[in-house]
C-alpha atoms as a PDB file:
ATOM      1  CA  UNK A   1       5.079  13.078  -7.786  1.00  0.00           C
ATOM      2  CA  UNK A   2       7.286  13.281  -4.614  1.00  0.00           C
ATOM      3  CA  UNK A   3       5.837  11.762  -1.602  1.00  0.00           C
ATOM      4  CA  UNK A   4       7.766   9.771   1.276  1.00  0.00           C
ATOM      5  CA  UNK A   5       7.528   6.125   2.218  1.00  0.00           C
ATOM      6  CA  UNK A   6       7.967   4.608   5.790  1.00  0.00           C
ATOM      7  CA  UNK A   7      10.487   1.437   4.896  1.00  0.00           C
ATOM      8  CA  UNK A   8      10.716  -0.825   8.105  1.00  0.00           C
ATOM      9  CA  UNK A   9      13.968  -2.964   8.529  1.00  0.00           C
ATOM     10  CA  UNK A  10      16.999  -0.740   7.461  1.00  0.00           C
ATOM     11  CA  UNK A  11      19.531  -0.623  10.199  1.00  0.00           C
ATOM     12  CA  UNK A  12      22.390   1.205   8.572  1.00  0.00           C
ATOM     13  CA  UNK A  13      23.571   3.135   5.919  1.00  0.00           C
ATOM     14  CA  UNK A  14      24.004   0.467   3.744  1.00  0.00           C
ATOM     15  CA  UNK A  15      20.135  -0.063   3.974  1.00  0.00           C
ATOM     16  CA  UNK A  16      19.801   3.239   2.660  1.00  0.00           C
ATOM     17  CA  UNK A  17      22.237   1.964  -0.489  1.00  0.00           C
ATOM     18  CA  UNK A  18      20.322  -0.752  -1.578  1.00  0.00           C
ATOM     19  CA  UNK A  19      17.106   0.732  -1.094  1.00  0.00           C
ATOM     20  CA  UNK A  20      18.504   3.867  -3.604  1.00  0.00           C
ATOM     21  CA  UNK A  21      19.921   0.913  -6.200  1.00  0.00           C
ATOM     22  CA  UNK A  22      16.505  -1.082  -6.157  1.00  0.00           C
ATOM     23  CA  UNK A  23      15.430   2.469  -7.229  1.00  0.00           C
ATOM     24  CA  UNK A  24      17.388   2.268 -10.213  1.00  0.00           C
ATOM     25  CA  UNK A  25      16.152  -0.473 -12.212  1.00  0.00           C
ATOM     26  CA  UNK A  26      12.597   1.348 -11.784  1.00  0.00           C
ATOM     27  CA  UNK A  27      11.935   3.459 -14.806  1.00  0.00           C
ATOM     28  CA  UNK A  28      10.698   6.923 -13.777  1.00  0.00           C
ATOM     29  CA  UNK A  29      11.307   6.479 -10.119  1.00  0.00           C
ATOM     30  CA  UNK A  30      14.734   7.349  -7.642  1.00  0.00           C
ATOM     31  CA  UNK A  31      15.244   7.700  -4.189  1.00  0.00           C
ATOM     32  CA  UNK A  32      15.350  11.409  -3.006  1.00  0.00           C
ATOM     33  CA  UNK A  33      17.020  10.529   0.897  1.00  0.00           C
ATOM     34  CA  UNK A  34      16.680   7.553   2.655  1.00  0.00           C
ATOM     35  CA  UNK A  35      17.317   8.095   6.445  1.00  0.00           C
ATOM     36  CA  UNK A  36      17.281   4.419   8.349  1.00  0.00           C
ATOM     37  CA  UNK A  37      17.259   5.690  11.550  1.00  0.00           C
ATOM     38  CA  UNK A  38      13.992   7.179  10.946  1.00  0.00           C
ATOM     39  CA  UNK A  39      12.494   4.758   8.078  1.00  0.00           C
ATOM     40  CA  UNK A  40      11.480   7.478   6.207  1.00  0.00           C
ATOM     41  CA  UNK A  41      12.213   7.116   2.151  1.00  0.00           C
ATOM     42  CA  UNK A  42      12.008  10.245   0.234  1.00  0.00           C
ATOM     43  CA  UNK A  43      10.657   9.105  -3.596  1.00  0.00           C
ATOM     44  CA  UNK A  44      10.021  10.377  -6.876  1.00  0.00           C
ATOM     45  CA  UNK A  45       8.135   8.492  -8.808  1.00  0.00           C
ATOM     46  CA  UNK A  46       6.971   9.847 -11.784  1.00  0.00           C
ATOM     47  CA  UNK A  47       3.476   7.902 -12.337  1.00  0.00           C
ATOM     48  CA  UNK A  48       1.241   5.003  -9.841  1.00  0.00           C
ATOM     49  CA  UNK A  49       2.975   2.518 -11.850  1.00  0.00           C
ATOM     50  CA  UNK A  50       6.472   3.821 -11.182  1.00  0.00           C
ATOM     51  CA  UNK A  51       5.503   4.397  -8.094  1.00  0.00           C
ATOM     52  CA  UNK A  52       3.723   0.761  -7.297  1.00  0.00           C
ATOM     53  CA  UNK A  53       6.895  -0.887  -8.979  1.00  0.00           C
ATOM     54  CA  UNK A  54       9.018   0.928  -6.839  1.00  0.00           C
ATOM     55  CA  UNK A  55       7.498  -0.663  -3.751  1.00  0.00           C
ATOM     56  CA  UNK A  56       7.768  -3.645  -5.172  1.00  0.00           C
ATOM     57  CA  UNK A  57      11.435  -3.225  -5.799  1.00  0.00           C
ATOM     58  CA  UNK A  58      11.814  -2.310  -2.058  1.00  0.00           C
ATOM     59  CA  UNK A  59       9.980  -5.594  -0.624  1.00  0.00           C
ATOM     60  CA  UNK A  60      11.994  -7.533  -3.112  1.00  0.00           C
ATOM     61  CA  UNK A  61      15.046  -6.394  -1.221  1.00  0.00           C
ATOM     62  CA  UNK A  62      13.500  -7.731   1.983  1.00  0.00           C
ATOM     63  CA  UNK A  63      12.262  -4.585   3.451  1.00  0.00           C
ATOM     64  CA  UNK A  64       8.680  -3.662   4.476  1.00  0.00           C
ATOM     65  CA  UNK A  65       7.108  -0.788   3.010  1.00  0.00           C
ATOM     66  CA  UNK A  66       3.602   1.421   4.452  1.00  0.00           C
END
């Protein structure tokens, strides 16, 4: 499933690098585009529990996710 997160406290484009390498220690999920500017997170995730570890990948980073 592809859906889009909004992710509240990147500020630059390294934002949008850590929030694509939490990604990759989540089995079956990646970051699509990240755009800080906007917030907006562009996911795959290829279950809820990819998905749902995913987010928690993000908030572990220090990031807020909706």
């Amino acid at each position: 499933m592809e859906t889009t997160l909004k992710v509240s406290g990147m500020h630059c484009p390294s934002c949008e690098k850590i929030i694509s390498m939490a990604a990759e220690d989540v089995p079956g999920a990646k970051v699509l585009f990240s755009d800080h500017k906007t917030g907006a997170v562009r996911i795959y995730a290829r279950d809820e529990k990819a998905l749902i570890d995913l987010k928690k990948a993000i908030k572990s980073e220090g990031y807020k996710v909706a």
